[in-house]
PDB file of N, CA and C in Angstrom:
ATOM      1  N   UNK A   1      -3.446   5.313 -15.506  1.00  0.00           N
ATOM      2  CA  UNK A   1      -3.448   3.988 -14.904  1.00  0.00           C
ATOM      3  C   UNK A   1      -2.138   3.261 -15.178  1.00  0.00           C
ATOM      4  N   UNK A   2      -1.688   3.062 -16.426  1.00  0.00           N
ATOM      5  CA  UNK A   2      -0.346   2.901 -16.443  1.00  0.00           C
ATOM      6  C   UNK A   2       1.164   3.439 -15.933  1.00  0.00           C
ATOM      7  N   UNK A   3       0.809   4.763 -15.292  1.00  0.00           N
ATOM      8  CA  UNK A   3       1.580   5.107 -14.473  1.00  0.00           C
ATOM      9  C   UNK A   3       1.706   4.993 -13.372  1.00  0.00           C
ATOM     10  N   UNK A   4       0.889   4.515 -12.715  1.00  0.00           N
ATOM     11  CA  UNK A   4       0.570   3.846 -11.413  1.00  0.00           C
ATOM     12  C   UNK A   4       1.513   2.678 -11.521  1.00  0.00           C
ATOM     13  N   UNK A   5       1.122   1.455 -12.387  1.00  0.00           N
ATOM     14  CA  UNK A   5       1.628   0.177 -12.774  1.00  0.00           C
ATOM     15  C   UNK A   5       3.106   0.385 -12.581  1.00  0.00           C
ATOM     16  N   UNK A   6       3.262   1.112 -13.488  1.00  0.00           N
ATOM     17  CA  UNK A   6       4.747   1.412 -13.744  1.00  0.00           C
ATOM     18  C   UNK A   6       5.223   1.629 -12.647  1.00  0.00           C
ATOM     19  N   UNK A   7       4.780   2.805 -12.176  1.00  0.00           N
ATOM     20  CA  UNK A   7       5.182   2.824 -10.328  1.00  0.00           C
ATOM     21  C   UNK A   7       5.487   2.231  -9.689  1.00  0.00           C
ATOM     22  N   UNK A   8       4.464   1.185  -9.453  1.00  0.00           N
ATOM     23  CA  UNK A   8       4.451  -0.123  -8.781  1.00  0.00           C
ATOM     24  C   UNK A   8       4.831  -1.024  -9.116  1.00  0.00           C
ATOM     25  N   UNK A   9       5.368  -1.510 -10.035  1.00  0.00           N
ATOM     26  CA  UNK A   9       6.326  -2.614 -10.476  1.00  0.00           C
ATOM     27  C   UNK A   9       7.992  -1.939 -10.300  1.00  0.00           C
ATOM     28  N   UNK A  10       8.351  -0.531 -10.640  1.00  0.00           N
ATOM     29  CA  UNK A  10       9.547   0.728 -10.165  1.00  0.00           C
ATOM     30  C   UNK A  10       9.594   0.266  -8.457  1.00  0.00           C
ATOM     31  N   UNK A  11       8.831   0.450  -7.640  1.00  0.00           N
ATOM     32  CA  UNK A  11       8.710   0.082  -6.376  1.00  0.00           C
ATOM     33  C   UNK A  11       9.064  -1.518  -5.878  1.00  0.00           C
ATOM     34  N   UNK A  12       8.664  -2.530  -6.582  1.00  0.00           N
ATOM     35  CA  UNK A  12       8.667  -3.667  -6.476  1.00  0.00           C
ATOM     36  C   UNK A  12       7.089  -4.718  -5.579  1.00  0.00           C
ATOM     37  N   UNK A  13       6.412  -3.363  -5.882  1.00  0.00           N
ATOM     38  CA  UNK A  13       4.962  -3.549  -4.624  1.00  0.00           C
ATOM     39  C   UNK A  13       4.709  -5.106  -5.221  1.00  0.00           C
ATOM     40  N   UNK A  14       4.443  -5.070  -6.608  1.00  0.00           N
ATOM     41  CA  UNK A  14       3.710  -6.055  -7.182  1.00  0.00           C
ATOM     42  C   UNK A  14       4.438  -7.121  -6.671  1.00  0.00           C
ATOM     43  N   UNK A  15       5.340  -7.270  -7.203  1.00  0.00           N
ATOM     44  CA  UNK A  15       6.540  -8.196  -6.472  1.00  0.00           C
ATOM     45  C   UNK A  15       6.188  -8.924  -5.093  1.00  0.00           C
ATOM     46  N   UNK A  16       5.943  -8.071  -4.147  1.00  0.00           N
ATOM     47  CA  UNK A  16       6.261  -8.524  -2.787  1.00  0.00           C
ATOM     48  C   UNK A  16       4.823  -8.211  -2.535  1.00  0.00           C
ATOM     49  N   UNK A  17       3.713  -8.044  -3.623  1.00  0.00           N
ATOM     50  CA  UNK A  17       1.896  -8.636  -2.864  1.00  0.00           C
ATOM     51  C   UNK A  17       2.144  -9.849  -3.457  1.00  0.00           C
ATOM     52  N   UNK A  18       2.837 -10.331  -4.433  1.00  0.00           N
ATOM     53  CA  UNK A  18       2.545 -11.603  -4.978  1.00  0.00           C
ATOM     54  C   UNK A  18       2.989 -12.557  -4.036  1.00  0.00           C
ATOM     55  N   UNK A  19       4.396 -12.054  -3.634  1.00  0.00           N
ATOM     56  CA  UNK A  19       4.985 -13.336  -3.153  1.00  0.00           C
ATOM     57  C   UNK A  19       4.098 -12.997  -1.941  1.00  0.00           C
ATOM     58  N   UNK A  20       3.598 -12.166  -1.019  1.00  0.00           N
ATOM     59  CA  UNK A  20       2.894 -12.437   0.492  1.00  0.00           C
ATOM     60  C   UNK A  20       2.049 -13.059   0.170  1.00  0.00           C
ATOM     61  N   UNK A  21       1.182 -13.180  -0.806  1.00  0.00           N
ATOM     62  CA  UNK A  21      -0.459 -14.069  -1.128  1.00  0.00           C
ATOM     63  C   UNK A  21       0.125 -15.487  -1.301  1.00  0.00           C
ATOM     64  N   UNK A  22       1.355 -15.936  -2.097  1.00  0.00           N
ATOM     65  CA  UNK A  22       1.959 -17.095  -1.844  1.00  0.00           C
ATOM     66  C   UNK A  22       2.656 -17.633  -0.989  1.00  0.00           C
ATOM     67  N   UNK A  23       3.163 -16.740  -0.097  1.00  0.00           N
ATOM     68  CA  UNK A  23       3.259 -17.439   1.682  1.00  0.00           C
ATOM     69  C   UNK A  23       2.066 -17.367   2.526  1.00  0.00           C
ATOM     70  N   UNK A  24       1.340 -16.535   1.873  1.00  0.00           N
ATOM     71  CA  UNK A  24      -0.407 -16.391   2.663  1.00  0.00           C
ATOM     72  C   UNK A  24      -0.896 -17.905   2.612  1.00  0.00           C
ATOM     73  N   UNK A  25      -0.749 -18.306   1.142  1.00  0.00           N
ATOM     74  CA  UNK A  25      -1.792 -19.708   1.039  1.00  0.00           C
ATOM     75  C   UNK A  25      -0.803 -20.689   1.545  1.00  0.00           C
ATOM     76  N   UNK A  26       0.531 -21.093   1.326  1.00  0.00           N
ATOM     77  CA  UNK A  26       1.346 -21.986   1.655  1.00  0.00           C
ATOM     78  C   UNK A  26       1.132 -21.764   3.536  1.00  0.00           C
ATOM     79  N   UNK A  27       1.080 -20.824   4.419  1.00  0.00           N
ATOM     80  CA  UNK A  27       0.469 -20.708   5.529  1.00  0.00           C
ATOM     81  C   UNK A  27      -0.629 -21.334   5.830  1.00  0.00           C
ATOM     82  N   UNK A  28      -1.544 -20.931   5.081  1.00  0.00           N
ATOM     83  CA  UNK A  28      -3.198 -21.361   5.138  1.00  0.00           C
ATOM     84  C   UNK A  28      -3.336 -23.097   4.997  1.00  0.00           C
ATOM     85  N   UNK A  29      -2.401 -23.747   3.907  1.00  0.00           N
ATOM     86  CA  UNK A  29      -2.785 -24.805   4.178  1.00  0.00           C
ATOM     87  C   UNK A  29      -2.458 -26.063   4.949  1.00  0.00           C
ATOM     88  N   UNK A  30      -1.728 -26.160   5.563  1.00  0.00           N
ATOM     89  CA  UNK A  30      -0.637 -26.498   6.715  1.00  0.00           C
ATOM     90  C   UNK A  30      -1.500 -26.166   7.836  1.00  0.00           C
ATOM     91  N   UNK A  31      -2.104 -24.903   7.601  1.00  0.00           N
ATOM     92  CA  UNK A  31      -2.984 -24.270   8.858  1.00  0.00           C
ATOM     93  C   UNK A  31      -4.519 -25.473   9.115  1.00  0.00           C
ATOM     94  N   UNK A  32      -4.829 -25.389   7.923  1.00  0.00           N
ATOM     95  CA  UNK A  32      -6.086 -26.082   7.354  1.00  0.00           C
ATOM     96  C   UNK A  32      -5.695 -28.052   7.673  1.00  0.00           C
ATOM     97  N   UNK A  33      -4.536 -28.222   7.320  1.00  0.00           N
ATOM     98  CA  UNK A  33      -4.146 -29.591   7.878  1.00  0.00           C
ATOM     99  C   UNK A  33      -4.571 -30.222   9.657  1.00  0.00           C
ATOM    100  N   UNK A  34      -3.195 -29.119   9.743  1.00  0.00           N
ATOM    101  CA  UNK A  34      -2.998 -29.524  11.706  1.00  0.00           C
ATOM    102  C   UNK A  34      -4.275 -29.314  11.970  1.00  0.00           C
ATOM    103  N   UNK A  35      -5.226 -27.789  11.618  1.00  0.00           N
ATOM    104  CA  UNK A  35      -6.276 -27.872  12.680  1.00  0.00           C
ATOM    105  C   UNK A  35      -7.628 -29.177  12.501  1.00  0.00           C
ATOM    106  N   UNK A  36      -7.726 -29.814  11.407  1.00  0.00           N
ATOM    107  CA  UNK A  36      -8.199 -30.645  11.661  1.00  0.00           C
ATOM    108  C   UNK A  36      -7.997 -31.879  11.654  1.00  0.00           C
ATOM    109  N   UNK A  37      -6.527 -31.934  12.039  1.00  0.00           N
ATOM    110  CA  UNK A  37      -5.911 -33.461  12.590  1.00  0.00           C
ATOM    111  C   UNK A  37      -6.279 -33.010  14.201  1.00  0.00           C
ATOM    112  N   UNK A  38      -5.753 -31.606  14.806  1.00  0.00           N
ATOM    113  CA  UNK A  38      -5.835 -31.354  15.938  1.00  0.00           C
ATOM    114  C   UNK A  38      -7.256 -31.311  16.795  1.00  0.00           C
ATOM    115  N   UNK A  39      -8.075 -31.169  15.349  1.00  0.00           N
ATOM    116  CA  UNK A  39      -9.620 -31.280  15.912  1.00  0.00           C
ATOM    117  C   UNK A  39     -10.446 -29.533  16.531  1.00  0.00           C
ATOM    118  N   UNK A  40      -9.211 -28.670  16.067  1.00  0.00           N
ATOM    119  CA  UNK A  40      -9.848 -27.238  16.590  1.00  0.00           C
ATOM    120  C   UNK A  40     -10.936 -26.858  15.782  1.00  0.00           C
ATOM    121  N   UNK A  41     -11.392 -25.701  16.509  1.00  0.00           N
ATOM    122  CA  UNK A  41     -12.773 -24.860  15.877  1.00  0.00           C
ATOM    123  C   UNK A  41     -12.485 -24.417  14.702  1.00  0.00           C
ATOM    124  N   UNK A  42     -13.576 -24.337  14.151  1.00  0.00           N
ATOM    125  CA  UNK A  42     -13.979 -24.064  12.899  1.00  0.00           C
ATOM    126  C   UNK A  42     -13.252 -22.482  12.372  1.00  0.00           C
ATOM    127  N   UNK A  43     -13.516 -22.445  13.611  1.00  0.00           N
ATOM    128  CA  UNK A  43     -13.183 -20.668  13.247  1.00  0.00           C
ATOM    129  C   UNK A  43     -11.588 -19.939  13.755  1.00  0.00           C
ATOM    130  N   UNK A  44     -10.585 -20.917  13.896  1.00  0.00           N
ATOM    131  CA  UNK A  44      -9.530 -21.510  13.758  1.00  0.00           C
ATOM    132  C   UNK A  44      -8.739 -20.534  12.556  1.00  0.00           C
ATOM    133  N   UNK A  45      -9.181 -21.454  11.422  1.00  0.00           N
ATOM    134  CA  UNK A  45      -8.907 -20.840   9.845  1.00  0.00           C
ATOM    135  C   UNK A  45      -9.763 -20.089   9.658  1.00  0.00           C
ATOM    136  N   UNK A  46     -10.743 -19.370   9.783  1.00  0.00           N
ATOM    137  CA  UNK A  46     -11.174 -18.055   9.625  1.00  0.00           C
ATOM    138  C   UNK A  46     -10.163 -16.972   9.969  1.00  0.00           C
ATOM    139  N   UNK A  47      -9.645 -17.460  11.130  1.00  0.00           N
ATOM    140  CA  UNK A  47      -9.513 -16.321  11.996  1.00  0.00           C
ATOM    141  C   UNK A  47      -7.613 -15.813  11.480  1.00  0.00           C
ATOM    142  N   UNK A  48      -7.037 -17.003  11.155  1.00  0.00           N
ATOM    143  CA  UNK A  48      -5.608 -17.129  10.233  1.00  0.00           C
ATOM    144  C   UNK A  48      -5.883 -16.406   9.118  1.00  0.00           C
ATOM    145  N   UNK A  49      -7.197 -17.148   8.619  1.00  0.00           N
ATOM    146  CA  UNK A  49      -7.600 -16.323   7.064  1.00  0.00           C
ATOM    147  C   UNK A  49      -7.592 -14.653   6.900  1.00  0.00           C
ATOM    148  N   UNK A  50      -8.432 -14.344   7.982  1.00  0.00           N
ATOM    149  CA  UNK A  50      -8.950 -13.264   8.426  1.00  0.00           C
ATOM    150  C   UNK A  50      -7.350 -12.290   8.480  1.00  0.00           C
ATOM    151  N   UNK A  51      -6.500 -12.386   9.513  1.00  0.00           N
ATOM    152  CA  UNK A  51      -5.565 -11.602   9.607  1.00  0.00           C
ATOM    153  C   UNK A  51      -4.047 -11.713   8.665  1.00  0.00           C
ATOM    154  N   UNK A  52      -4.495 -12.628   8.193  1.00  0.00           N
ATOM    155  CA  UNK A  52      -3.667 -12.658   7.032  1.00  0.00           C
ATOM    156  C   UNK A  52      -4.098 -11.901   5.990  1.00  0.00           C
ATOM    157  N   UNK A  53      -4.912 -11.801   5.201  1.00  0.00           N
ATOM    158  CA  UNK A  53      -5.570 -11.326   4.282  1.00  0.00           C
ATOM    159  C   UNK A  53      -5.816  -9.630   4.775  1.00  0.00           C
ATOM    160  N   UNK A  54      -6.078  -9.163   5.978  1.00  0.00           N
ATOM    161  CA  UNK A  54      -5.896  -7.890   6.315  1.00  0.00           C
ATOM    162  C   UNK A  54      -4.921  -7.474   6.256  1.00  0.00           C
ATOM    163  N   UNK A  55      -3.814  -7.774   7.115  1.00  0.00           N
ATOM    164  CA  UNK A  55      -2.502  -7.602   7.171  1.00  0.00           C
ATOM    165  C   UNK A  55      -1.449  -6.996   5.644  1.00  0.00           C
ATOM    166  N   UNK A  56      -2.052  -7.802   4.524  1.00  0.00           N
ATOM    167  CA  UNK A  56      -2.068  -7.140   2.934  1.00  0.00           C
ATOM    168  C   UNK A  56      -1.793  -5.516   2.985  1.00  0.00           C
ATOM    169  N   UNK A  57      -2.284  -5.308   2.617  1.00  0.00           N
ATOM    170  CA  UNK A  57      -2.617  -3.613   2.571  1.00  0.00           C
ATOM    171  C   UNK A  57      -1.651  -2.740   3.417  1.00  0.00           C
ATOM    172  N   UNK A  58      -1.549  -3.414   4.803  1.00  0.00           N
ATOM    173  CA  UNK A  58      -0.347  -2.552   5.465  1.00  0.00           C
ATOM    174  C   UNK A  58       1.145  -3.031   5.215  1.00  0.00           C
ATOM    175  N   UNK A  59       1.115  -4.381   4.616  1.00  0.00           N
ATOM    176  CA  UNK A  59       2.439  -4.812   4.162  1.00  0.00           C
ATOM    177  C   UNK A  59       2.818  -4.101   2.815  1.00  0.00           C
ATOM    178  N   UNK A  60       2.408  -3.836   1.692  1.00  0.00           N
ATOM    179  CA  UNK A  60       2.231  -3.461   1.149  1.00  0.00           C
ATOM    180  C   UNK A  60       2.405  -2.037   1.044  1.00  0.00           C
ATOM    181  N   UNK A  61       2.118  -0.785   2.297  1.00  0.00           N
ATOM    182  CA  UNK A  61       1.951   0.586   2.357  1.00  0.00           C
ATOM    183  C   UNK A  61       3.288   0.513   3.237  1.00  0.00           C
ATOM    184  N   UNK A  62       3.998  -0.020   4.051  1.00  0.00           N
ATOM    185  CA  UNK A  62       4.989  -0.293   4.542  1.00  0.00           C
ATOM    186  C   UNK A  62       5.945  -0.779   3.687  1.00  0.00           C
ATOM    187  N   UNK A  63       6.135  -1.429   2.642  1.00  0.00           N
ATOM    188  CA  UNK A  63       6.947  -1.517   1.332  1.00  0.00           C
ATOM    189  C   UNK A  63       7.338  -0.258   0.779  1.00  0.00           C
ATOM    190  N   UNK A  64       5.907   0.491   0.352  1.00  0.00           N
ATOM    191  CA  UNK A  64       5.853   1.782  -0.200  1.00  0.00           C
ATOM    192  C   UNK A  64       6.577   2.423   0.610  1.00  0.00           C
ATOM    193  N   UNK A  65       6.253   3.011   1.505  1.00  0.00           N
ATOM    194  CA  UNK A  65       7.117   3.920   2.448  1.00  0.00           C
ATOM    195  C   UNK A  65       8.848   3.460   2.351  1.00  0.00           C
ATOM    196  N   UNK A  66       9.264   2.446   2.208  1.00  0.00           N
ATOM    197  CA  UNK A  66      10.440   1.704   3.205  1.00  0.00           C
ATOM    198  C   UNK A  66      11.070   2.385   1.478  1.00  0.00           C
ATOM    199  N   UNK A  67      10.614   1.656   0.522  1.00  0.00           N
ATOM    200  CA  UNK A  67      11.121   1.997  -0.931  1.00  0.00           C
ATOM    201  C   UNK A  67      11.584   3.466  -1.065  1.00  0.00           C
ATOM    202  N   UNK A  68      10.433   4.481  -0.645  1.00  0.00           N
ATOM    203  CA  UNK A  68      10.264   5.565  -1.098  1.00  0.00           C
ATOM    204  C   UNK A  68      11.586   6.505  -0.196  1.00  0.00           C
ATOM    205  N   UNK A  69      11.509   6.170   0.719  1.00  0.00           N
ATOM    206  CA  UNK A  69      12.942   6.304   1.732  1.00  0.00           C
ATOM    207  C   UNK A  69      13.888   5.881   2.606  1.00  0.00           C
ATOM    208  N   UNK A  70      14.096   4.592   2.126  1.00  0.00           N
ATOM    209  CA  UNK A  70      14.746   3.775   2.193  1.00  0.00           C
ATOM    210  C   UNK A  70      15.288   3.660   3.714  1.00  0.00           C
ATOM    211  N   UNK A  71      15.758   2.724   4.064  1.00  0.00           N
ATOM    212  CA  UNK A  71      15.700   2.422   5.632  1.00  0.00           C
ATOM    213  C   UNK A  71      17.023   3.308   6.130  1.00  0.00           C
ATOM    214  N   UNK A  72      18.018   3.537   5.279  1.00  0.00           N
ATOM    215  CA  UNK A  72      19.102   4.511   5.797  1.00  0.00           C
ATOM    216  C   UNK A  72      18.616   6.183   6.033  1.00  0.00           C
ATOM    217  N   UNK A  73      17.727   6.330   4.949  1.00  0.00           N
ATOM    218  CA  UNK A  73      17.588   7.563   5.149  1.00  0.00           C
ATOM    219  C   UNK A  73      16.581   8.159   6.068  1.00  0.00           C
ATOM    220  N   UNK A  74      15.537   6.980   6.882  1.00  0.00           N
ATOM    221  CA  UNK A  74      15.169   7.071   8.191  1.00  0.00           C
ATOM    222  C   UNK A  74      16.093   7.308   9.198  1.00  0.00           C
ATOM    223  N   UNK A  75      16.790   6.415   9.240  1.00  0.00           N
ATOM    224  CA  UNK A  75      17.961   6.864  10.536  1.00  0.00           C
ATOM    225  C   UNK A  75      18.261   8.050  10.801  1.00  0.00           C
ATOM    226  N   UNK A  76      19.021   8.388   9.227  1.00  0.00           N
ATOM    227  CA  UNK A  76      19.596  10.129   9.499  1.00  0.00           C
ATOM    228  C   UNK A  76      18.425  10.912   9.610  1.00  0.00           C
ATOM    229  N   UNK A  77      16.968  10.747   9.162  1.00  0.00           N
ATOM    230  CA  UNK A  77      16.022  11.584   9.332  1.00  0.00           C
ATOM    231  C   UNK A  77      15.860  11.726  10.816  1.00  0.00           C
ATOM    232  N   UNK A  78      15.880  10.662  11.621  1.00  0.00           N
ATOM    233  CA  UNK A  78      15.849  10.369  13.042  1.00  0.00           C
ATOM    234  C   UNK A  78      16.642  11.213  13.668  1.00  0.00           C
ATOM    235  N   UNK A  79      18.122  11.530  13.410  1.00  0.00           N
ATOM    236  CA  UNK A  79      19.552  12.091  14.001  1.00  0.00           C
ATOM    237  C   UNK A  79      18.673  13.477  14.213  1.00  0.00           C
ATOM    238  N   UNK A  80      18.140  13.887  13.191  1.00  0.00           N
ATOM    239  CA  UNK A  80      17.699  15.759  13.016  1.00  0.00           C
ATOM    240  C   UNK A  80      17.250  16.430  13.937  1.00  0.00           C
TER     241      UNK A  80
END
C-alpha cells in the first residue's frame, strides 16, 4: 500500500485530485449562487455536481497516462 502512495505522490496524481476537488467546489458554489438568484431547477446543481464529481477518475487516469509517457513521447510514438 505504501508503494502505491509513493507512486502516486512520484506521479503527482495526489497533487492534481486535490487541486480538481478544489476547483470542483470553488465551481459548485458560484454554481449554487447564480442558480438560485437565476431561479433554475433544482436539478441544475445536481447535474454540475453529478459530472463534475464523475469526470474525477478520468482526470486523474489521464494524468497517469500523460506522466507515465509524457506528451513528447506520444508524438514520436505517433510518427511510427
Amino acid at each position: 500500500m505504501s508503494l502505491l502512495m509513493e507512486d502516486l505522490r512520484h506521479r503527482r496524481i495526489v497533487r492534481v485530485g486535490i487541486a480538481y476537488l478544489l476547483i470542483s467546489f470553488g465551481l459548485l458554489c458560484p454554481v449554487g449562487l447564480v442558480g438560485a438568484w437565476l431561479e433554475l431547477p433544482e436539478w441544475t446543481m445536481r447535474l454540475v455536481a453529478l459530472f463534475t464529481f464523475t469526470m474525477l477518475p478520468f482526470v486523474l487516469l489521464v494524468i497517469w497516462a500523460l506522466d507515465d509517457h509524457g506528451p513528447t513521447n506520444l508524438k514520436v510514438a505517433r510518427r511510427r
